[in-house]
C-alpha atoms as a PDB file:
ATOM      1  CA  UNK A   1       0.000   0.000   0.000  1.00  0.00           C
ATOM      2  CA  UNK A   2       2.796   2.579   0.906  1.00  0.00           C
ATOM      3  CA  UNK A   3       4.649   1.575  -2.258  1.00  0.00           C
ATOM      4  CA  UNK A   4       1.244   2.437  -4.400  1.00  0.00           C
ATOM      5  CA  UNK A   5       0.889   5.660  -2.666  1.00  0.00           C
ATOM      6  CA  UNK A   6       4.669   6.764  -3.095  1.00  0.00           C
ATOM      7  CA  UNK A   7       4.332   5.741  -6.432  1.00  0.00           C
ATOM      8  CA  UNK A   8       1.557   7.950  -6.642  1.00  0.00           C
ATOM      9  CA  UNK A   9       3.651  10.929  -5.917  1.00  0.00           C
ATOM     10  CA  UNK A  10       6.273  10.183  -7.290  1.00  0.00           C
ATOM     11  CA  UNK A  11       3.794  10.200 -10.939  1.00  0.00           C
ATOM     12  CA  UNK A  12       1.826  13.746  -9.522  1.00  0.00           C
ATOM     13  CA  UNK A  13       5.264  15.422  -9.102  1.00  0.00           C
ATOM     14  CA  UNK A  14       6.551  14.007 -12.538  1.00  0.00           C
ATOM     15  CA  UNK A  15       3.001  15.619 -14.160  1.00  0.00           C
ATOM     16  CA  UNK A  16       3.822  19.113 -12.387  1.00  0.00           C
ATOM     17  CA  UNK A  17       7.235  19.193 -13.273  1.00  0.00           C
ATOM     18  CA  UNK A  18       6.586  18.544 -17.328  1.00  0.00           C
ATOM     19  CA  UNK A  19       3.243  21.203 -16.947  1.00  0.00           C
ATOM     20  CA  UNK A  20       6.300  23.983 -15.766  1.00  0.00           C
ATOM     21  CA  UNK A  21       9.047  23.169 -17.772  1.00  0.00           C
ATOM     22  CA  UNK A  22       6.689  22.745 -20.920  1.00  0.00           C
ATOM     23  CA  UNK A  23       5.359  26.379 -19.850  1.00  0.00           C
ATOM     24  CA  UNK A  24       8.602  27.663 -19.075  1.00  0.00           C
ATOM     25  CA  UNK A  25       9.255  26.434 -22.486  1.00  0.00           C
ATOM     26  CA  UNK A  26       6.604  27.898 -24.718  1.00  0.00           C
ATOM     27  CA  UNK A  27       7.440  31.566 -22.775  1.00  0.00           C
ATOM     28  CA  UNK A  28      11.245  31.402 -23.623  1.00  0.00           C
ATOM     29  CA  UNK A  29       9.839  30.859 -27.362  1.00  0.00           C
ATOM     30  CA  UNK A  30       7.717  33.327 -27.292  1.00  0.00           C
ATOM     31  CA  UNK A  31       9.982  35.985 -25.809  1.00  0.00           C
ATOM     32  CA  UNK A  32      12.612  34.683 -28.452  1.00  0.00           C
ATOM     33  CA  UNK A  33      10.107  34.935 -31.688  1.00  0.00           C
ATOM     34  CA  UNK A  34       9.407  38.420 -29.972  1.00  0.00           C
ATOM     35  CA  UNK A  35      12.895  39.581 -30.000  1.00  0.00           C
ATOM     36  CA  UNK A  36      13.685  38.533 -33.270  1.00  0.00           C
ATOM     37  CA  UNK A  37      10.326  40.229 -34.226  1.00  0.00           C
ATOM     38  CA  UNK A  38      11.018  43.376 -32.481  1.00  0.00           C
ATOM     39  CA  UNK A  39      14.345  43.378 -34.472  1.00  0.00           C
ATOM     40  CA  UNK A  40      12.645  43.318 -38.040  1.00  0.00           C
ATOM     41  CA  UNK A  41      10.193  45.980 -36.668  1.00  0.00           C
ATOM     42  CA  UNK A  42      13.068  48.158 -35.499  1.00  0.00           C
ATOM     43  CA  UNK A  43      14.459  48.333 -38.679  1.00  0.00           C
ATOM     44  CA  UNK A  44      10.907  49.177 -40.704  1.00  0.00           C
ATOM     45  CA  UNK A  45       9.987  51.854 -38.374  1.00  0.00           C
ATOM     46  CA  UNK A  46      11.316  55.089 -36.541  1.00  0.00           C
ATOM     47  CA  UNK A  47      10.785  54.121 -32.862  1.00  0.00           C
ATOM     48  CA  UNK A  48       7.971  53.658 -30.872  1.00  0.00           C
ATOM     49  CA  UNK A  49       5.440  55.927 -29.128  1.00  0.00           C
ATOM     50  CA  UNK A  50       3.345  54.782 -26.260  1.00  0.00           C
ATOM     51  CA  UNK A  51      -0.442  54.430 -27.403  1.00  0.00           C
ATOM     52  CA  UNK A  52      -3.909  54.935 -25.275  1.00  0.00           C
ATOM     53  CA  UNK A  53      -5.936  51.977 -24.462  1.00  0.00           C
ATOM     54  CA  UNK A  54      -9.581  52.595 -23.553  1.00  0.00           C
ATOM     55  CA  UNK A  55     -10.981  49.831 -21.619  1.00  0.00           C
ATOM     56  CA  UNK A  56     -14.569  49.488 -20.509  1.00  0.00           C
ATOM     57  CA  UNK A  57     -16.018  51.668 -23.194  1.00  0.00           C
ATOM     58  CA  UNK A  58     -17.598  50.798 -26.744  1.00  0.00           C
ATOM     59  CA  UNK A  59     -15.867  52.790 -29.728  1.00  0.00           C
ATOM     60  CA  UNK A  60     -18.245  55.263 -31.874  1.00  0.00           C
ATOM     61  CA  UNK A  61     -17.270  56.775 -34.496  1.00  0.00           C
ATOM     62  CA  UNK A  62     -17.177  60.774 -34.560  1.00  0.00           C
ATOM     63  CA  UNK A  63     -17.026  60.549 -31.058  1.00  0.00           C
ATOM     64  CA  UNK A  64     -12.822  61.401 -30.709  1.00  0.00           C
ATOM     65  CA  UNK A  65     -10.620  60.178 -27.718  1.00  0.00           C
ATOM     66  CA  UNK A  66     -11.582  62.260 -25.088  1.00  0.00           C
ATOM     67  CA  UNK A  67     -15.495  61.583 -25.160  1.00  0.00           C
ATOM     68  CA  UNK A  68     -14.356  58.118 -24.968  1.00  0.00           C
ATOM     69  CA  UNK A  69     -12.527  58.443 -21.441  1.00  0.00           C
ATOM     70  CA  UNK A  70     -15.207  61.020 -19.757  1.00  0.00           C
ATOM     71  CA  UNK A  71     -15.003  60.186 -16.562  1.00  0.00           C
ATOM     72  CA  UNK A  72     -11.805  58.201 -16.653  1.00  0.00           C
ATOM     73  CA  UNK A  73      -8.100  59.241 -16.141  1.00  0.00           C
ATOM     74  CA  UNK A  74      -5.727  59.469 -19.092  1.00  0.00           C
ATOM     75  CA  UNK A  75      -1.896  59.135 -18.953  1.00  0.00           C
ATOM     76  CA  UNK A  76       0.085  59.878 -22.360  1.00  0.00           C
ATOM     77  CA  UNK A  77       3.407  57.913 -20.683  1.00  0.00           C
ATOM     78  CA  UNK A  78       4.428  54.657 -20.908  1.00  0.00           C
ATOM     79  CA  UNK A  79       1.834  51.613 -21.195  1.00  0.00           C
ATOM     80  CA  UNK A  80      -0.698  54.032 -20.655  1.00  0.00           C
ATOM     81  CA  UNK A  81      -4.527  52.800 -20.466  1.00  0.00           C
ATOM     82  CA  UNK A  82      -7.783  54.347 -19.332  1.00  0.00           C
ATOM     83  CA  UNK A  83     -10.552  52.462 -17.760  1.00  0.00           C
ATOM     84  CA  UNK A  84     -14.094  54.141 -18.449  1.00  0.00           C
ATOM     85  CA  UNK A  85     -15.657  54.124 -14.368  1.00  0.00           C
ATOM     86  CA  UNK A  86     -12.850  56.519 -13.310  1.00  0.00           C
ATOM     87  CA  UNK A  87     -11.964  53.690 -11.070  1.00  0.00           C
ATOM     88  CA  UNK A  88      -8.157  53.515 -11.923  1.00  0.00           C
ATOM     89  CA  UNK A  89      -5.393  56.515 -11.262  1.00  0.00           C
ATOM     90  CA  UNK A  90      -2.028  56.612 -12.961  1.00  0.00           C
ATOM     91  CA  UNK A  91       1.037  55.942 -10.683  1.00  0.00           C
ATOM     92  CA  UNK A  92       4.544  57.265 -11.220  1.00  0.00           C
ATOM     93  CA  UNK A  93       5.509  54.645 -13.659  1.00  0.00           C
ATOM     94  CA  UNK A  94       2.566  55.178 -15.813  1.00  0.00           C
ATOM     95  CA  UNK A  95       0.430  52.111 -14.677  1.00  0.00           C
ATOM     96  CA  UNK A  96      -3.417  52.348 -13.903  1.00  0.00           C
ATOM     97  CA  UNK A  97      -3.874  51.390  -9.893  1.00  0.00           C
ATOM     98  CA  UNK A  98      -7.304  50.683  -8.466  1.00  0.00           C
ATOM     99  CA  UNK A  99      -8.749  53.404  -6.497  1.00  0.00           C
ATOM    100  CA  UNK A 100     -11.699  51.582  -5.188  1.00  0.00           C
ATOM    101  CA  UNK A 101     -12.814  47.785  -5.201  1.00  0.00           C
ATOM    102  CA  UNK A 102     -12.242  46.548  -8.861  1.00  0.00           C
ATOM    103  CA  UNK A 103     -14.508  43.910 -10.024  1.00  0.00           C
ATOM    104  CA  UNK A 104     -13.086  40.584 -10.756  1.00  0.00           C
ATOM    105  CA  UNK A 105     -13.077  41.367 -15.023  1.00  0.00           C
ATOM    106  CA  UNK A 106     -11.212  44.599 -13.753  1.00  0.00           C
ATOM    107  CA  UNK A 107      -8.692  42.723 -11.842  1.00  0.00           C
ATOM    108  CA  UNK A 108      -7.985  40.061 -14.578  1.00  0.00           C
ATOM    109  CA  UNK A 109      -7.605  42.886 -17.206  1.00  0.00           C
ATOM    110  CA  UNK A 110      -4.836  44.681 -14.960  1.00  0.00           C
ATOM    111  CA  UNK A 111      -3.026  41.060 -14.531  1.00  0.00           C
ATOM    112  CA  UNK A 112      -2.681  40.791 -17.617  1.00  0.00           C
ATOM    113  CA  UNK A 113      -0.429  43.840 -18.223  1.00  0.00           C
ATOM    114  CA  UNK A 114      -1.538  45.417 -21.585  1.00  0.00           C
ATOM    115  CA  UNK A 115       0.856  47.640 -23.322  1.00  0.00           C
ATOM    116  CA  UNK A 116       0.274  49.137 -27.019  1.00  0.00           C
ATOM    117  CA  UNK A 117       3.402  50.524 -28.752  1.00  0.00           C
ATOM    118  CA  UNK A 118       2.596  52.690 -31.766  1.00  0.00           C
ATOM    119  CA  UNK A 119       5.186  52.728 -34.801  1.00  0.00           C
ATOM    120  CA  UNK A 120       5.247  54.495 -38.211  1.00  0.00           C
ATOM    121  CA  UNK A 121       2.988  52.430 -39.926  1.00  0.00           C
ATOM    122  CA  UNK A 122       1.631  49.454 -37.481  1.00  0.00           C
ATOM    123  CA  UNK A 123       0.712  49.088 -33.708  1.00  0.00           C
ATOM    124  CA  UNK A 124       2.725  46.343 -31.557  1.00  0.00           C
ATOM    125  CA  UNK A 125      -0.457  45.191 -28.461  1.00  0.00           C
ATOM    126  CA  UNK A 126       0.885  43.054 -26.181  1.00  0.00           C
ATOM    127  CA  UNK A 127      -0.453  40.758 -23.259  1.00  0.00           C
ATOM    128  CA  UNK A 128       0.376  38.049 -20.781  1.00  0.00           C
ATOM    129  CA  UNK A 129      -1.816  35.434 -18.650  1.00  0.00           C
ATOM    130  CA  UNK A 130      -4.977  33.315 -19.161  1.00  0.00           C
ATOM    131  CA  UNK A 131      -7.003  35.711 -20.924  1.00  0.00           C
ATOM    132  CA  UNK A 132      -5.446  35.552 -23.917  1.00  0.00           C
ATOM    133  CA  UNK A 133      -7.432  33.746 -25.905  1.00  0.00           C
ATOM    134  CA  UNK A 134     -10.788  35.400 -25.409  1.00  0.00           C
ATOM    135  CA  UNK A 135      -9.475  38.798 -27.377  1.00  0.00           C
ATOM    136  CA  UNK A 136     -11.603  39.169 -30.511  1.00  0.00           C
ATOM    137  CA  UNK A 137     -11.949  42.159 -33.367  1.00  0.00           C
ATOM    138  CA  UNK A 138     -15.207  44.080 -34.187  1.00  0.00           C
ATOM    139  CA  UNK A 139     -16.267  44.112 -37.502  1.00  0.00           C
ATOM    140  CA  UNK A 140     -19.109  46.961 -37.173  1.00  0.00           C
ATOM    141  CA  UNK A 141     -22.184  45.055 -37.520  1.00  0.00           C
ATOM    142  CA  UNK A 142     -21.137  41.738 -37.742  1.00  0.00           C
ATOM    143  CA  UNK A 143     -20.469  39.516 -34.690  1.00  0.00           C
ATOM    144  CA  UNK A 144     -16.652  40.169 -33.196  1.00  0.00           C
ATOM    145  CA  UNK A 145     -14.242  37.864 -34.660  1.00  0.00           C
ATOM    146  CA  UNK A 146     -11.999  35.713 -32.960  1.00  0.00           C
ATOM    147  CA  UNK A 147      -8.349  36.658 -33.711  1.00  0.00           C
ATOM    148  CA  UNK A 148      -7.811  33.404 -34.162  1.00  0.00           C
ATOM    149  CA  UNK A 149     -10.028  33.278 -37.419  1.00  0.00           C
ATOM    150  CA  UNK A 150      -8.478  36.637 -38.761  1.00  0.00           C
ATOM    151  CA  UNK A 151      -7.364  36.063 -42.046  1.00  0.00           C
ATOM    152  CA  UNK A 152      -4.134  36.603 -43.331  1.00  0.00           C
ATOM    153  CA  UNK A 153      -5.113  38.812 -46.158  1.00  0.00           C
ATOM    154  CA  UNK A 154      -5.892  41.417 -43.253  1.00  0.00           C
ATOM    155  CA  UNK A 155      -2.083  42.153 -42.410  1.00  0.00           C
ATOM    156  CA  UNK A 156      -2.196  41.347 -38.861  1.00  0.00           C
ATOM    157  CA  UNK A 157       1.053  39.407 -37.502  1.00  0.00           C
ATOM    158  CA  UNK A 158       0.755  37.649 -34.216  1.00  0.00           C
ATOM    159  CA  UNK A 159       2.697  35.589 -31.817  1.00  0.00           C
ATOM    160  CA  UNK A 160       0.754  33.327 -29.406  1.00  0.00           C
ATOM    161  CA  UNK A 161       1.341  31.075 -26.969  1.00  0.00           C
ATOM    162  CA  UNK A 162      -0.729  29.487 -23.756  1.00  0.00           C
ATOM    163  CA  UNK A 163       0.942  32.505 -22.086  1.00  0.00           C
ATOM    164  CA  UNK A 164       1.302  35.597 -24.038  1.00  0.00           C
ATOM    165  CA  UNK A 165       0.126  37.756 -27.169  1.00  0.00           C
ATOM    166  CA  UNK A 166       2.070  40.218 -29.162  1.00  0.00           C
ATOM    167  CA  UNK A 167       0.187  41.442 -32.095  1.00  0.00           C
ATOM    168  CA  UNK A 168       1.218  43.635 -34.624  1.00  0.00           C
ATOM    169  CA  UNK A 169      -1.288  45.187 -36.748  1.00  0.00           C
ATOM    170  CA  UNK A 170      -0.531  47.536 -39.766  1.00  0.00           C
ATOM    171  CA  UNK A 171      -2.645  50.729 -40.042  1.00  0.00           C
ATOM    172  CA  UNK A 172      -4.377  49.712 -43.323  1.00  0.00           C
ATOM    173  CA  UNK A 173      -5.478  46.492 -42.155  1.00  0.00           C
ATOM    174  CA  UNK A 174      -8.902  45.148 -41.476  1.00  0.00           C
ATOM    175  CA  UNK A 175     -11.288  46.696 -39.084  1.00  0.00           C
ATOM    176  CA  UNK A 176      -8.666  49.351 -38.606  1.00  0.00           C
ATOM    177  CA  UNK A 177     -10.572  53.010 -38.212  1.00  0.00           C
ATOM    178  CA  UNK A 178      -9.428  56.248 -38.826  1.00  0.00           C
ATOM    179  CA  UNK A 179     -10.651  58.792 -36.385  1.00  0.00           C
ATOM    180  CA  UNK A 180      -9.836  62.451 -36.078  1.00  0.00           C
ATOM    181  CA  UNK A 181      -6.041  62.184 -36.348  1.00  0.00           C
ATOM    182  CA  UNK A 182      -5.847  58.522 -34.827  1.00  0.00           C
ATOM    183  CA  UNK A 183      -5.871  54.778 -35.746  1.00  0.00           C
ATOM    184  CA  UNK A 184      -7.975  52.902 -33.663  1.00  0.00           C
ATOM    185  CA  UNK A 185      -8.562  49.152 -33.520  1.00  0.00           C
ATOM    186  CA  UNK A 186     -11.899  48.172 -31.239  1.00  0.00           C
ATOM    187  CA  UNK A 187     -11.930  44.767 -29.854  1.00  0.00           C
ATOM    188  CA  UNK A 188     -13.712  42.955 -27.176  1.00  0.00           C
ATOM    189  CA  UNK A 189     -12.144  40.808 -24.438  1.00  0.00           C
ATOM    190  CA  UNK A 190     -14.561  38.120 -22.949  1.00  0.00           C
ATOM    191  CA  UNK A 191     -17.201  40.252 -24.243  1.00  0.00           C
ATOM    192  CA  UNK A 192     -15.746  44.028 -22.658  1.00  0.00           C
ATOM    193  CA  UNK A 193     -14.955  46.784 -25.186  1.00  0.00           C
ATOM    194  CA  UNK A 194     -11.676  47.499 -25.501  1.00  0.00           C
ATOM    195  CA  UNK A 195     -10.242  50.445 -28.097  1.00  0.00           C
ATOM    196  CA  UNK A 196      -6.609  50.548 -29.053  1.00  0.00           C
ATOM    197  CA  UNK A 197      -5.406  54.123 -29.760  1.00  0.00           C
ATOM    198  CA  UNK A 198      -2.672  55.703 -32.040  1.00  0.00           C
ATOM    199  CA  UNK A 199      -1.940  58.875 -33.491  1.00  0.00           C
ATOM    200  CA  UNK A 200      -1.391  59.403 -36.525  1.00  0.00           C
ATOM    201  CA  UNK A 201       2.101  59.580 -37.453  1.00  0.00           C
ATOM    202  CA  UNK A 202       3.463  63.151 -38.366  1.00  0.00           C
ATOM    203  CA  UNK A 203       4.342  63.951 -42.061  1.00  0.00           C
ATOM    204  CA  UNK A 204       7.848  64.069 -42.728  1.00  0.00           C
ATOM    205  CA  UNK A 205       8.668  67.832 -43.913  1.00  0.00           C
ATOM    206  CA  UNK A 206       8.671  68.128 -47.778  1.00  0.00           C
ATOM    207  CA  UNK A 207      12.014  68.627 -48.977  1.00  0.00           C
ATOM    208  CA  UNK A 208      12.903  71.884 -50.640  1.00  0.00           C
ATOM    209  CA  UNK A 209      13.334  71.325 -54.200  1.00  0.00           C
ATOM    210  CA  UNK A 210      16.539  72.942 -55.434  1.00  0.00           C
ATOM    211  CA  UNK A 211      16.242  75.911 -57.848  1.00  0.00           C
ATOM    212  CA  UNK A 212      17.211  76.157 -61.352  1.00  0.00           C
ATOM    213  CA  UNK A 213      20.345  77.160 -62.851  1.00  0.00           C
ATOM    214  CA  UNK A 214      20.095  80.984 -63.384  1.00  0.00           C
ATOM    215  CA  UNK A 215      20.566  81.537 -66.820  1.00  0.00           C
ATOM    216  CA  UNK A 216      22.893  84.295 -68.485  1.00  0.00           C
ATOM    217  CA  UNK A 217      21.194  87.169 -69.910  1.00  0.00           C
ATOM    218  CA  UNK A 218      23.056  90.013 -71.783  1.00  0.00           C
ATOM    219  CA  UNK A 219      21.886  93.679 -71.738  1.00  0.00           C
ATOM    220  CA  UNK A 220      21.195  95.382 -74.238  1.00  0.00           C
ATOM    221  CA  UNK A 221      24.146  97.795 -73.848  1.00  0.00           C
ATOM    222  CA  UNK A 222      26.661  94.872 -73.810  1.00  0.00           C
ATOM    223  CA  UNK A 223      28.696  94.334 -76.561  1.00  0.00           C
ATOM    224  CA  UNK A 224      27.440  91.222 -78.974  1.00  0.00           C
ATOM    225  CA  UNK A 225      30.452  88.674 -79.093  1.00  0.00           C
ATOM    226  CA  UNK A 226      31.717  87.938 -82.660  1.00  0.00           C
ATOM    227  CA  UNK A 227      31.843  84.992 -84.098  1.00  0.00           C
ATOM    228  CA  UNK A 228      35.567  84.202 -84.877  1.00  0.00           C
ATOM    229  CA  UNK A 229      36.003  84.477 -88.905  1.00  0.00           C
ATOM    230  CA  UNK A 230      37.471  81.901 -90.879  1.00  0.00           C
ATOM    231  CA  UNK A 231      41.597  83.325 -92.121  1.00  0.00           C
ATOM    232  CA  UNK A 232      42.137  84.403 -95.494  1.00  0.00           C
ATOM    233  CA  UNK A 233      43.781  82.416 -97.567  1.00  0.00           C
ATOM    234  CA  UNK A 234      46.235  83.822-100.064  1.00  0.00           C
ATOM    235  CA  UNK A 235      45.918  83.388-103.410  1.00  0.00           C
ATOM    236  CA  UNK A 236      48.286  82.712-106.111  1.00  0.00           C
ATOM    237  CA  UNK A 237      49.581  84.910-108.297  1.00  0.00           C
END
């Protein structure tokens, strides 16, 4: 009987040890695809610029940013995010802290540690824990879609495991609206709103074309060159 039962645990401990290191795992891959991503990113874009995420609130179009947080706090520093109740204040490093008793959904969103990275021409969203999975795109009138059933034809590039997300989606992609001078991407996570936020990138500054050669005029007063005349031969006598 004592051999079954340290047999037993001897199997359990063998199960939890190949659950971690298969997690442990899948994370280092992740974080390695990432980096290697990140690299190819760096050198298609001109740096990164911290983007707003609106949490809580359903997207409408004409509405602008601002109408979208009433209520709420927004931070423009890093991994900034805005939760619509007001119930969230920034701290120094630019995370959202609970001000008040969060709900559980509100507590589960925070765990998960959102960020949203805006480049030149895409957005890089990122997110660890659980919840990954349950992140879907609206598509206006149609149901939300599952980013798992995105197609490819839309543009977006993401790299998923049973731990994390990173998702980069290009500007022009699907379900991608323009409002006011931002991009914004609404989604829904296990059935919440959620609004990713990016300004539009500044123009670049038109070069100055270069002027033409001045060209030589001559006054009217000026002497007229001559043409150089052909010598004389002599002639024989």
């Amino acid at each position: 009987m004592c051999k079954r039962k340290g047999a037993g645990v001897y199997l359990a401990a063998a199960v939890i040890l190949t659950c971690y290191f298969a997690q442990t795992i899948d994370c280092y891959c992740l974080k390695k695809r990432e980096r290697r991503e990140g690299r190819k990113d760096a050198e298609t874009t001109n740096g990164f610029q911290e983007g707003t995420i609106v949490f809580g609130r359903a997207f409408e179009k004409g509405s602008g940013l601002d109408s979208q947080v009433t209520g709420g706090t927004k931070k423009s520093s890093s991994n900034a995010y805005v939760e619509d109740e007001g119930a969230y204040q920034a701290d120094s490093a630019g995370w959202m802290s609970p001000t008040q008793d969060a709900s559980p959904k509100d507590s589960s969103w925070m765990s998960m540690s959102p960020s949203l990275q805006c480049g030149t021409g895409q957005l890089k969203f990122r997110v660890v824990g659980s919840g990954i999975s349950q992140f879907a795109v609206e598509q206006g009138n149609a149901p939300p879609m599952p980013l798992s059933q995105v197609p490819s034809t839309c543009g977006y590039s993401m790299q998923r495991n049973s731990y994390a997300l990173v998702m980069l989606v290009p500007y022009d992609g699907c379900n991608m609206v323009q409002e006011g001078g931002s991009y914004v991407l609404p989604m829904r996570w296990q059935g919440i709103p959620v609004s990713l936020w990016c300004s539009k990138p500044a123009s670049p500054p038109a070069s100055p074309t270069a002027a033409p050669p001045a060209s030589k005029t001559t006054s009217p007063n000026s002497p007229v060159p001559l043409m150089p005349q052909n010598p004389l031969m002599p002639q024989s006598p």
